[in-house]
Protein backbone atom coordinates (compact mmCIF):
# COMPACT_ATOMS: atom_id res chain seq x y z
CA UNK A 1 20.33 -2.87 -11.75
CA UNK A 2 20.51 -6.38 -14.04
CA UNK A 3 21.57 -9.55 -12.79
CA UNK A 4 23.21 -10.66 -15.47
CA UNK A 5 26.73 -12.27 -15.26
CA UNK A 6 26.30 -12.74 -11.36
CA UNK A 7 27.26 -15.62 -9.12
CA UNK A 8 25.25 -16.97 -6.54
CA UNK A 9 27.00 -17.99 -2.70
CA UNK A 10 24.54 -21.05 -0.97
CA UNK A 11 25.63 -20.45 2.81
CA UNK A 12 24.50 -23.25 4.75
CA UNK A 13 26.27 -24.35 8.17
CA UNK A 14 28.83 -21.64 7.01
CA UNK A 15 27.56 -18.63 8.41
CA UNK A 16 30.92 -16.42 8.25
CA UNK A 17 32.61 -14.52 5.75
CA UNK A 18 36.22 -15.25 6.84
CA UNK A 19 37.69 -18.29 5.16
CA UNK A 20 34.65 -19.17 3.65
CA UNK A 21 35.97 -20.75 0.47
CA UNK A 22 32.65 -20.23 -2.03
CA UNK A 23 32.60 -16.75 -0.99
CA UNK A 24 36.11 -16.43 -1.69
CA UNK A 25 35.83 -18.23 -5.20
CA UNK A 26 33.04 -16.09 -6.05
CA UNK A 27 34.37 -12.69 -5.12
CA UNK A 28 37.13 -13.84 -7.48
CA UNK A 29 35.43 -14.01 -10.34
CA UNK A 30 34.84 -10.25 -10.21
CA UNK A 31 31.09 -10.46 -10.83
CA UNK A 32 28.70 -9.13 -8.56
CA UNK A 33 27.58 -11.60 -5.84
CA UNK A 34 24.44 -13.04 -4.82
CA UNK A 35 24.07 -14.71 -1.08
CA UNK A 36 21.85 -16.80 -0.04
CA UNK A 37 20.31 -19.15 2.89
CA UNK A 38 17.78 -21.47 2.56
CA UNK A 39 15.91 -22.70 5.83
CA UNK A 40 15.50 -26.40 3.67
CA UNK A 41 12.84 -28.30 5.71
CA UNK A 42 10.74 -30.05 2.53
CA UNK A 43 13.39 -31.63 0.68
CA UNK A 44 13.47 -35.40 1.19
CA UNK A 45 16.48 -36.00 2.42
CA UNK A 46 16.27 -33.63 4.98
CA UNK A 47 13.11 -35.12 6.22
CA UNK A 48 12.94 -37.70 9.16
CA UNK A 49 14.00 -40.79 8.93
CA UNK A 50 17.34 -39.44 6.70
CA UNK A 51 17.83 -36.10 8.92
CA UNK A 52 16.11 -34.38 11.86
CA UNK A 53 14.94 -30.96 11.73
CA UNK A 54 17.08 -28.28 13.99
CA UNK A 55 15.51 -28.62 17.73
CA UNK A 56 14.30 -25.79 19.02
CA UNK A 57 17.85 -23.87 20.76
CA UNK A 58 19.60 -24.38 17.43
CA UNK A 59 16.54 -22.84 15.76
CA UNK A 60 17.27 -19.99 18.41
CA UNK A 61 20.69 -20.03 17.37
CA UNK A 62 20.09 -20.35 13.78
CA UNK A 63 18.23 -16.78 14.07
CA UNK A 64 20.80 -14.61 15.93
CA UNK A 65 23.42 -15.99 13.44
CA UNK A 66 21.80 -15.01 10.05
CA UNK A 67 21.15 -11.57 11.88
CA UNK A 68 24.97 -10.87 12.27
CA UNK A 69 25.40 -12.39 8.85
CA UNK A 70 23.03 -9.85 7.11
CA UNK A 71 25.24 -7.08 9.26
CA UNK A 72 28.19 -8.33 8.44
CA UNK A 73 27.44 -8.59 4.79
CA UNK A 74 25.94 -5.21 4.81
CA UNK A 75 28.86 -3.88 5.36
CA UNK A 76 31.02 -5.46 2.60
CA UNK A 77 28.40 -4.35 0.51
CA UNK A 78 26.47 -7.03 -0.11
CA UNK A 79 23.27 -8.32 0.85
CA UNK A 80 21.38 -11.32 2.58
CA UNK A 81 18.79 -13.40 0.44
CA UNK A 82 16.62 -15.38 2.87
CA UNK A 83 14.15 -18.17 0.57
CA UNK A 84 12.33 -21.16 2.67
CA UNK A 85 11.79 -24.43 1.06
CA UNK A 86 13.45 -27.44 -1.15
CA UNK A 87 17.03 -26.43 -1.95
CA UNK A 88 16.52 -27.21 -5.24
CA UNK A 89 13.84 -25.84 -6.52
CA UNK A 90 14.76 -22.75 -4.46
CA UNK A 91 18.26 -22.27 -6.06
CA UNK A 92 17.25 -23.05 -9.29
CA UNK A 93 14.57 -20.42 -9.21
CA UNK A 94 16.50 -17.80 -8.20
CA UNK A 95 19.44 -18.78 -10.93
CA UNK A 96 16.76 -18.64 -13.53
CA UNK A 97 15.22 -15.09 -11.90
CA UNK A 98 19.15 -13.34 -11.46
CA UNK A 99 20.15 -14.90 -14.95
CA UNK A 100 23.57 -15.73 -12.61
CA UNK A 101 26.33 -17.68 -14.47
CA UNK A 102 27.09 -19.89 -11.53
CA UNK A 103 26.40 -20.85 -7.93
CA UNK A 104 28.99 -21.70 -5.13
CA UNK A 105 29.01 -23.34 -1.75
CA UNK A 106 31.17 -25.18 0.51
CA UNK A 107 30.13 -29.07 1.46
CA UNK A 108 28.80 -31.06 4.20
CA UNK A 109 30.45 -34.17 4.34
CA UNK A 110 27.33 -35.85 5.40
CA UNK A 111 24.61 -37.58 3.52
CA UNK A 112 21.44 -35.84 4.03
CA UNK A 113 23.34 -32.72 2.49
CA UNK A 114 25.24 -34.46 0.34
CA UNK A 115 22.45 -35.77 -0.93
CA UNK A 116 20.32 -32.30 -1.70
CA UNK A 117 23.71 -30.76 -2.95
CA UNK A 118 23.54 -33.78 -5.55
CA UNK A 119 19.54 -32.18 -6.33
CA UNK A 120 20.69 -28.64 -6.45
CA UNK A 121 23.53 -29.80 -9.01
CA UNK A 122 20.94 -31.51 -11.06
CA UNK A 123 18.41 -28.64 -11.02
CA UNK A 124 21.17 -25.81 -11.97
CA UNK A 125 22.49 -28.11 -15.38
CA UNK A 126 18.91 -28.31 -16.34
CA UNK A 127 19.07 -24.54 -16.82
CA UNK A 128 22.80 -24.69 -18.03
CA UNK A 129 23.90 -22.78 -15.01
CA UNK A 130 27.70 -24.15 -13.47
CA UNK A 131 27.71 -25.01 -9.92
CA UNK A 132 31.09 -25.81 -7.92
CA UNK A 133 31.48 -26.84 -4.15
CA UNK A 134 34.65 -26.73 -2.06
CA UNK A 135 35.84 -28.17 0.90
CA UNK A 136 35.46 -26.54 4.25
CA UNK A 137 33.73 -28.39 6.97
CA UNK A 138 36.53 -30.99 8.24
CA UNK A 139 39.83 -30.27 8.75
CA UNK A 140 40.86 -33.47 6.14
CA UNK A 141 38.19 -35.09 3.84
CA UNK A 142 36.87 -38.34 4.80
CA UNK A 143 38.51 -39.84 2.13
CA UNK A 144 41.91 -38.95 3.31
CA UNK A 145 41.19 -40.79 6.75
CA UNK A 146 40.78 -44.34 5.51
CA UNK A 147 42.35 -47.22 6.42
CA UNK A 148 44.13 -49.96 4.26
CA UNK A 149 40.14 -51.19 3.45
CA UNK A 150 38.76 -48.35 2.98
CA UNK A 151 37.22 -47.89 6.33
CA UNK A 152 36.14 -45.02 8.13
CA UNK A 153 37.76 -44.46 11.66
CA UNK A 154 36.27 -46.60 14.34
CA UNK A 155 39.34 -45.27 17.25
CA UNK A 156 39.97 -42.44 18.23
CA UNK A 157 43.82 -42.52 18.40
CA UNK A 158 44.93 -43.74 15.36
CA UNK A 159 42.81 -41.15 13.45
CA UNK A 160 44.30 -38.48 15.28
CA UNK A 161 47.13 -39.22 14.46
CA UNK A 162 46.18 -39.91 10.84
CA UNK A 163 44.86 -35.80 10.85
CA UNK A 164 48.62 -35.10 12.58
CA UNK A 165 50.50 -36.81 9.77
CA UNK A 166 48.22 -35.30 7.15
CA UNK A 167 50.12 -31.56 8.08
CA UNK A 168 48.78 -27.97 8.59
CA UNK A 169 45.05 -27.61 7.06
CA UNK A 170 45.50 -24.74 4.38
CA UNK A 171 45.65 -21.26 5.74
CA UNK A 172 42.49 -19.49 6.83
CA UNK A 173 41.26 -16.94 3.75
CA UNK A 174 40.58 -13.96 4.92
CA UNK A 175 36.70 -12.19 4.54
CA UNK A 176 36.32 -10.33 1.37
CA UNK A 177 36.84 -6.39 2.00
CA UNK A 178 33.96 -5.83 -0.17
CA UNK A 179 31.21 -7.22 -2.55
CA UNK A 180 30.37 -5.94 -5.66
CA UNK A 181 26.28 -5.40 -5.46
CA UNK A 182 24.17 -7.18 -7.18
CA UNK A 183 20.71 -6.20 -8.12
CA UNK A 184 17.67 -6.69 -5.63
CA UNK A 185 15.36 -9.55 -5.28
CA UNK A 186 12.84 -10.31 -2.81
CA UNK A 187 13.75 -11.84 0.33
CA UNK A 188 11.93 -13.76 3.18
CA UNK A 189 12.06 -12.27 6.97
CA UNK A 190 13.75 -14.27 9.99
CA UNK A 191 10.71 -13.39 12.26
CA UNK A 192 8.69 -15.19 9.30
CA UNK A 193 10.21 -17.78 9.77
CA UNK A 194 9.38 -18.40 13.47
CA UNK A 195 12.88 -19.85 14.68
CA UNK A 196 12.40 -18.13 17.94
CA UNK A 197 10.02 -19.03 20.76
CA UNK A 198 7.28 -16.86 21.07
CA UNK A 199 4.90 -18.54 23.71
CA UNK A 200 6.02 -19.07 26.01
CA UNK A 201 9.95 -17.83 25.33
CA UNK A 202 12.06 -19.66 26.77
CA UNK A 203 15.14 -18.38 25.51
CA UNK A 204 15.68 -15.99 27.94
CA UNK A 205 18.73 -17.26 29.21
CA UNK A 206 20.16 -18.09 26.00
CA UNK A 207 20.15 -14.66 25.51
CA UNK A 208 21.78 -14.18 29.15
CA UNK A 209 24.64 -16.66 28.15
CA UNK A 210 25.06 -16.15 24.48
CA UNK A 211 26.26 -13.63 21.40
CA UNK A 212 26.11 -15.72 18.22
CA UNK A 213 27.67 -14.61 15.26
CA UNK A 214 31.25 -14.19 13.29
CA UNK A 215 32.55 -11.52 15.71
CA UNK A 216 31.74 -13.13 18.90
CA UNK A 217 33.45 -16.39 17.38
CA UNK A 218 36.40 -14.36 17.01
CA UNK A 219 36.58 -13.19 20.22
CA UNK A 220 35.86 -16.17 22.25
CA UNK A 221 38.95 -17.74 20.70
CA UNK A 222 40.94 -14.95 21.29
CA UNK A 223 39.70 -14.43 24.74
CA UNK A 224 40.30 -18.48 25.33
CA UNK A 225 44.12 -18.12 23.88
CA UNK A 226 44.84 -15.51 25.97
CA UNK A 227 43.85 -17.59 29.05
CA UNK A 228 44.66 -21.07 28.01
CA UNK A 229 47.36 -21.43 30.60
CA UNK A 230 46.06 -24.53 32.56
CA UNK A 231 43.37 -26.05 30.08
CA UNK A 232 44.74 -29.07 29.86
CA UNK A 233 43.80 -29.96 33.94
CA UNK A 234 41.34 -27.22 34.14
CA UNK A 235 39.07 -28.73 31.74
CA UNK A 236 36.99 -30.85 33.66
CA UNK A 237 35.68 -28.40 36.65
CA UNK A 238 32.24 -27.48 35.61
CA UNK A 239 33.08 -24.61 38.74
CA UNK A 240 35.85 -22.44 36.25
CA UNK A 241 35.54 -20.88 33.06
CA UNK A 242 38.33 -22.92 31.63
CA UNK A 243 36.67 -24.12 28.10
CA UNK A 244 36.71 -22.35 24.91
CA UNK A 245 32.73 -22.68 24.53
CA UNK A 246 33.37 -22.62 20.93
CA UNK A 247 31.08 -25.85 19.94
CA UNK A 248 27.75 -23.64 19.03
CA UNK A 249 30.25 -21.37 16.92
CA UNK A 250 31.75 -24.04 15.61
CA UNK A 251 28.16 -25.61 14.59
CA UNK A 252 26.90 -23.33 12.39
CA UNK A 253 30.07 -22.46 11.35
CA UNK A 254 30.19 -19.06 12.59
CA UNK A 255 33.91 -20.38 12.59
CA UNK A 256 36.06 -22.83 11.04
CA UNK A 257 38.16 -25.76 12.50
CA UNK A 258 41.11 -24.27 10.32
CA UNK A 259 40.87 -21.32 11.87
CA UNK A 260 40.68 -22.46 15.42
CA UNK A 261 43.76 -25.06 14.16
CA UNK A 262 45.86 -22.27 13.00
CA UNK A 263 45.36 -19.74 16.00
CA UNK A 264 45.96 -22.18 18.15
CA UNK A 265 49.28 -23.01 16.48
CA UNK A 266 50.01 -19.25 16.63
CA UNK A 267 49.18 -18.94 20.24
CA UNK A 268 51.51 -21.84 21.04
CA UNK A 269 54.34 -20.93 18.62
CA UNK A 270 54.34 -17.01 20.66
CA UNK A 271 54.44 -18.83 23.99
CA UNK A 272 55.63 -22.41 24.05
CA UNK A 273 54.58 -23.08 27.50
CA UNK A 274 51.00 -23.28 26.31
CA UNK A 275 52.24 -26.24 24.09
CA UNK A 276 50.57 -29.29 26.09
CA UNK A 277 47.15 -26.89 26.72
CA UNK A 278 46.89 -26.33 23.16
CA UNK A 279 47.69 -29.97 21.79
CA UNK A 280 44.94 -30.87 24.55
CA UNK A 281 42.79 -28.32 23.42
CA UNK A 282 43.53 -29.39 19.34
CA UNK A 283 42.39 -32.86 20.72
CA UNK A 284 39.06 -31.71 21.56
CA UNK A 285 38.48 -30.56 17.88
CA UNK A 286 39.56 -33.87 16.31
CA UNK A 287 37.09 -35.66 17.96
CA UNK A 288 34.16 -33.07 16.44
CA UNK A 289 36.25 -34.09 13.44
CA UNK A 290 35.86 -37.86 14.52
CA UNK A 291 32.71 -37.82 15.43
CA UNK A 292 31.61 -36.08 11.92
CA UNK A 293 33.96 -38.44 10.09
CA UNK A 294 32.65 -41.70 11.95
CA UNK A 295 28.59 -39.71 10.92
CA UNK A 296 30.04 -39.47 7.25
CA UNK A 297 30.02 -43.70 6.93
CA UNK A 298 26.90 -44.07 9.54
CA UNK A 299 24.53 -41.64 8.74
CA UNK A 300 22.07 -43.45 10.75
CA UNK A 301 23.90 -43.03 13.88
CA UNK A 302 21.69 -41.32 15.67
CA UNK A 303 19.33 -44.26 15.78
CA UNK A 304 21.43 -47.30 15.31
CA UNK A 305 23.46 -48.93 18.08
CA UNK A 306 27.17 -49.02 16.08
CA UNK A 307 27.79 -52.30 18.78
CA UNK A 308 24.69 -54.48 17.45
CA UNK A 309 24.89 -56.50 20.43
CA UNK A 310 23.50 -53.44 22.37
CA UNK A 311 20.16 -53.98 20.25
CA UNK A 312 18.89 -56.69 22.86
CA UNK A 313 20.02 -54.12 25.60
CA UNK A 314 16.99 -54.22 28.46
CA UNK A 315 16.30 -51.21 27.78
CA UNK A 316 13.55 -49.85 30.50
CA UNK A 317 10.28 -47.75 29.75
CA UNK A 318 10.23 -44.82 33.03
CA UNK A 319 8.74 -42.15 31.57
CA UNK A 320 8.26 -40.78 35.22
CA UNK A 321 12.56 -41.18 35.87
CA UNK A 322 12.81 -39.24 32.02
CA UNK A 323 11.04 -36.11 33.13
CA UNK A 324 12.62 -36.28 36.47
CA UNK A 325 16.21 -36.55 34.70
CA UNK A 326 15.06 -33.81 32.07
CA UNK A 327 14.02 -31.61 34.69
CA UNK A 328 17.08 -32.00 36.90
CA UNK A 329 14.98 -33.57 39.57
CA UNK A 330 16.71 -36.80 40.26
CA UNK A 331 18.09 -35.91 43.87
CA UNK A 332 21.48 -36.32 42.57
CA UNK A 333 23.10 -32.60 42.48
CA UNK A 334 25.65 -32.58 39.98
CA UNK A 335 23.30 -34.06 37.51
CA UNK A 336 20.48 -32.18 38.45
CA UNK A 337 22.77 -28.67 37.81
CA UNK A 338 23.84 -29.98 34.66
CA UNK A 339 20.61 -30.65 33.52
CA UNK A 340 18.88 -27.39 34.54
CA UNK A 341 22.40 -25.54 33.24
CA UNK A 342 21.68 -27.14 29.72
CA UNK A 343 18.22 -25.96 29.91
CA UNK A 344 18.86 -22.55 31.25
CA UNK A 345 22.08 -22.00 28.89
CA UNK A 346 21.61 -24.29 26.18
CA UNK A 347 25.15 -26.08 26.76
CA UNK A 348 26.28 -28.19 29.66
CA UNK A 349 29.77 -28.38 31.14
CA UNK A 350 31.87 -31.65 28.84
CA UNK A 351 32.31 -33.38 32.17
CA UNK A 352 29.21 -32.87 33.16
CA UNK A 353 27.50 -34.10 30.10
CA UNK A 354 29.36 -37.25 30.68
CA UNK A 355 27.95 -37.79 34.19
CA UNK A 356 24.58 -36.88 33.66
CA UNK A 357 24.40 -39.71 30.45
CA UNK A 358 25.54 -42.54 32.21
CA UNK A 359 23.47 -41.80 35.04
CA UNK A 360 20.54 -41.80 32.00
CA UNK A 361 21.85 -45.35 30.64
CA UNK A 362 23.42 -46.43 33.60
CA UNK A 363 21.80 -46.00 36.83
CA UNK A 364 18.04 -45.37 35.38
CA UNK A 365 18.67 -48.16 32.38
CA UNK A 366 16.54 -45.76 29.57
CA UNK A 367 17.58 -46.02 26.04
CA UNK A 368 20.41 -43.93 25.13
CA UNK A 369 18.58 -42.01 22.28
CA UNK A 370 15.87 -41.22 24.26
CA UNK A 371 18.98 -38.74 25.99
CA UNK A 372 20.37 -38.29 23.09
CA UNK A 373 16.98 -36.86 21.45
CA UNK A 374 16.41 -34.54 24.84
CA UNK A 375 20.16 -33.00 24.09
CA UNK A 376 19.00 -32.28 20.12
CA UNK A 377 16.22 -30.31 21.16
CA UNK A 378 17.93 -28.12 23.97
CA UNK A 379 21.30 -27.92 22.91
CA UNK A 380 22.40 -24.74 20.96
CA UNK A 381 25.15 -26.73 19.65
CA UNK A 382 23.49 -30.00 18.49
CA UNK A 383 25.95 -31.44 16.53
CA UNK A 384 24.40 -34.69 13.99
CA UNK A 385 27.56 -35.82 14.82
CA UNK A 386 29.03 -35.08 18.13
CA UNK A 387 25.80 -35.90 19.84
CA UNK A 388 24.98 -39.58 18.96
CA UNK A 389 28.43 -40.26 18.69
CA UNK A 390 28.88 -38.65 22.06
CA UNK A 391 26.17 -40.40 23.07
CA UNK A 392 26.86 -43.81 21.94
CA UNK A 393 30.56 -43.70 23.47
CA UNK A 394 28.92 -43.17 27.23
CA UNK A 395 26.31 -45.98 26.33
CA UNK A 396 29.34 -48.20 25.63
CA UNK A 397 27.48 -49.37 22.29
CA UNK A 398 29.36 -46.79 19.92
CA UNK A 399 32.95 -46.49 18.13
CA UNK A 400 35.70 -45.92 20.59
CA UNK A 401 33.26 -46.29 23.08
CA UNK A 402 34.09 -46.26 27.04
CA UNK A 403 33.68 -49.55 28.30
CA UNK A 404 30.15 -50.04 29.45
CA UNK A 405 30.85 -51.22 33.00
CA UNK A 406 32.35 -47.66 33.84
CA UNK A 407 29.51 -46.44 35.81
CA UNK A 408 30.15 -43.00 36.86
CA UNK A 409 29.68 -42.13 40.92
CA UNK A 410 27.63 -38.89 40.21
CA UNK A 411 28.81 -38.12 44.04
CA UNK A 412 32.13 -38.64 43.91
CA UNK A 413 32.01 -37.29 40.29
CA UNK A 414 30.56 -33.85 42.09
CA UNK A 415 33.14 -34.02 44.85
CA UNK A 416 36.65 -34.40 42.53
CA UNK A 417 35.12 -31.81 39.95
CA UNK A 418 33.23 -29.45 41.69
CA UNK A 419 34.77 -29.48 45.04
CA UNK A 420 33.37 -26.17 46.78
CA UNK A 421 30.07 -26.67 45.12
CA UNK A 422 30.35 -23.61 43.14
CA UNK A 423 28.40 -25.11 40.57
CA UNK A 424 26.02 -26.94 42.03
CA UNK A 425 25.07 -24.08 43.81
CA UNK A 426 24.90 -22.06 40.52
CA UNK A 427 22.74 -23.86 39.40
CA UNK A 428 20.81 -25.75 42.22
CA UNK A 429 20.64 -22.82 44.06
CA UNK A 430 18.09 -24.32 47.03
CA UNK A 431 21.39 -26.21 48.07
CA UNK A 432 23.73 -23.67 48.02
CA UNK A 433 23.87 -22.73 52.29
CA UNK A 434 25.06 -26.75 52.75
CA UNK A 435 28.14 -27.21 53.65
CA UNK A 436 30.80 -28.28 50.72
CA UNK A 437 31.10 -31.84 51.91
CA UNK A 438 27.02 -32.21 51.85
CA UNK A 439 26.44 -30.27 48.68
CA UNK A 440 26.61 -33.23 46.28
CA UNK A 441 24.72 -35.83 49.09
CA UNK A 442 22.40 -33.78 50.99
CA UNK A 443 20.59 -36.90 51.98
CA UNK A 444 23.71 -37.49 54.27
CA UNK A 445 23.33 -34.31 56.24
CA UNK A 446 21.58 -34.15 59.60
CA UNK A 447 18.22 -32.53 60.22
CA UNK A 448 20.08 -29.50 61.86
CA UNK A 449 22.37 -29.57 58.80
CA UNK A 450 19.63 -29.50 56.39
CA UNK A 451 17.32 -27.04 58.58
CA UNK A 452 20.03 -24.53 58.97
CA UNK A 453 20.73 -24.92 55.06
CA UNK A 454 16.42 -24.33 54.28
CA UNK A 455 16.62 -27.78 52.60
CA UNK A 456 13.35 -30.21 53.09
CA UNK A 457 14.34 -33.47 51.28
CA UNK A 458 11.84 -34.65 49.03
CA UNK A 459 9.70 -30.96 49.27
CA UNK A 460 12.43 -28.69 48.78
CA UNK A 461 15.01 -30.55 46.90
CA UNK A 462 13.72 -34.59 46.30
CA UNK A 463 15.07 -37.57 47.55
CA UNK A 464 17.12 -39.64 45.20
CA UNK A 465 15.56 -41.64 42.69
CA UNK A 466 17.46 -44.44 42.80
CA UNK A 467 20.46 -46.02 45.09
CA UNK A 468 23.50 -45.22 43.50
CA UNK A 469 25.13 -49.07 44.56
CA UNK A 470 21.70 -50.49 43.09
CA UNK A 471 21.64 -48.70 40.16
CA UNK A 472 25.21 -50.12 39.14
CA UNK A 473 24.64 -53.56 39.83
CA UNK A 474 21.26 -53.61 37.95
CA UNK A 475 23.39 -51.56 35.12
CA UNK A 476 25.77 -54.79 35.18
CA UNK A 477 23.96 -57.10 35.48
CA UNK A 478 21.22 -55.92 32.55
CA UNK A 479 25.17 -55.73 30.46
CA UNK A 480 26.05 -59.05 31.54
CA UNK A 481 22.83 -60.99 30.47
CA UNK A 482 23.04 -59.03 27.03
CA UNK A 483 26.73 -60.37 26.45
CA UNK A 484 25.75 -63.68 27.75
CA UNK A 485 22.30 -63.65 25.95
């Protein structure tokens, strides 16, 4: 079988054939399609200091997703080309080798990709082959969310509202029924590739926790519909199952935000008591859409404070508290279960995340990015832009950011969230036999109390690392001498 007169489909954090715009142009043409993935690690803007390679749970998740791709193209028809190297040079190859007429794929509104897009455009006009990209990352372009000056959004708020007033995104498209085959050519393996730990694996409980893929996308949003009764106040208890766990979906786009936009509408429009769950909900996805909008205009923002007045922060150098905060050793339960859920799971509870970064910036005073790079590496759903952004906002040095003297209680943080311990004892399990109102402060139970539980304070389970009414006051006063400085 000949090539000739084909089109080529670059999938890239698009890994879905439902309303996947490129693949929808293409099967339109009527000409047999070619699709492709390139694992792009060599092209210069992709390289550090423009862009960070995946860390190693998105590498994970990167592998399980272009397995239920293949499937899923196999059976439209159609066929999975996997090629490792400069995007460029890559695509243009394989244009020249399929004598294909044009190549398609949606954008990525940020710069590193931007940027090779702009390469791949070059390389296929060399060759006089057409190349077209469309829209399907953000629910509005960037360009659409400016201000008056041409700004990007710095607030939350008012570029929500912005994305309101802008209407419905366009409909979902639905997945092609079938591709028209195109003839073979060699393709690289996934195992080649080595995205997946071998020594020592650690992903075991990523493959306890998670189904990547199209199809499970789909049906976590249907099965979080059907139970979104409650989300709005639910939200915040690391104990219940109340969150859509959509983000690692959502990351490689597995799924799109029109797609979640438009079922939730549905699901609200059947049964309007779900109204203030699902606006709640909708809120949550503009600010992946604010935090990749605000990453569009600082594509250093995983490095650079946004508040430069946080760049004489005292930072301190504890490389003994890091490991201990890493490890979920800090004698502080709710962080501590957070941190060993994240590296169990690969995701931590929202709230949680919250908690466990200020006590990072706050109480133990260690550069923000220093967290920020720990959650790259371990997260399934590292995000370039809901992670610094998320970061930076706790830190109280980024856009929209939460004022930096709001020092979370990590006790009293346990105690309103996670009131019958449920999850700290999930996930600290040598805790769990304490009573509920000693869970998150063991150190306050008596020996009998601790004894009766199995718990031996700093053998067991450790002491805390550091004075929660100390830690604050250093926190403020190390902000106070930088604003005064």
């Amino acid at each position: 079988m000949t090539f000739s007169n084909s089109v080529i489909v670059w999938f890239r954090d698009d890994l879905r054939l439902s309303d996947h715009p490129a693949l929808n142009a293409a099967v339109a043409t009527g000409l047999p399609v070619i699709c492709l993935y390139v694992l792009d690690e060599e092209s210069a803007a992709l390289r550090p200091p423009a862009a960070r390679p995946l860390g190693g749970a998105a590498r994970w998740w990167l592998a399980q997703s272009l397995r239920c791709l293949q499937q899923n193209l196999g059976k439209a028809g159609g066929r999975l080309i996997l090629r490792k190297g400069p995007a460029a040079q890559i695509i243009g190859a394989l244009a020249h080798e399929t004598e294909a007429r044009s190549v398609f794929w949606n954008e990525i509104a940020q710069a590193p990709h931007q940027a090779v897009a702009r390469e791949v455009e070059a390389a296929l006009a060399t060759i006089s082959v057409r190349s077209q990209s469309f829209a399907g990352d953000l629910l509005i372009p960037p360009a659409e969310a400016r201000n008056k000056d041409g700004r990007g959004p710095r607030v939350f708020t008012p570029f929500w509202r912005r994305v309101l007033a802008a209407g419905d995104p366009p409909k979902p498209l639905p997945a092609p029924r079938s591709l028209r085959p195109a003839g073979t050519s060699p393709s690289e393996t996934i195992e080649a590739w080595g995205l997946e730990p071998q020594q020592p694996d650690w992903a075991t409980g990523l493959r306890e926790t998670w189904t990547a893929g199209e199809d499970a996308a789909q049906d976590r949003l249907k099965a979080f519909l059907d139970h979104a009764a409650g989300y709005a106040s639910a939200r915040d208890r690391p104990d219940r199952p109340a969150t859509s766990r959509l983000s690692p979906h959502l990351r490689f786009g597995e799924i799109s935000p029109r797609q979640v936009w438009h079922a939730a509408h549905f699901a609200a429009a059947e049964r309007p008591r779900l109204a203030p769950d699902v606006d709640k909900f909708l809120s949550e996805l503009g600010w992946r859409e604010f935090c990749r909008h605000l990453l569009f205009d600082v594509p250093d923002l995983a490095t650079r404070n946004l508040q430069p007045a946080f760049d004489a922060f005292p930072w301190r150098q504890d490389a003994r508290a890091l490991r201990a905060w890493q490890r979920g050793q800090t004698g502080y339960p709710i962080v501590d279960a957070g941190m060993r859920e994240l590296w169990h799971t690969g995701v931590m509870h929202n709230r949680v995340r919250m908690v466990v970064a200020s006590f990072l910036v706050k109480h133990l005073l260690i550069d923000w990015r220093l967290g920020e790079a720990w959650f790259w590496d371990t997260l399934v759903d590292a995000d370039a832009g809901s992670n610094p952004a998320n970061w930076q906002w706790v830190a109280g040095c980024g856009a929209d950011a939460a004022p930096y003297f709001r020092v979370f209680n990590p006790v009293l943080q346990g105690e309103k969230f996670d009131p019958d311990g449920a999850y700290v004892s999930c996930f600290v399990p040598e805790l769990a036999k304490l009573p509920d109102k000693l869970i998150h402060q063991p150190w306050r139970a008596t020996p009998l109390e601790l004894a009766s539980a199995g718990v031996i304070l700093g053998k067991t389970y450790p002491e805390p690392i550091i004075d929660h009414r100390l830690g604050r006051e250093r926190a403020l006063a190390a902000y106070a001498a930088t604003r005064h400085g």
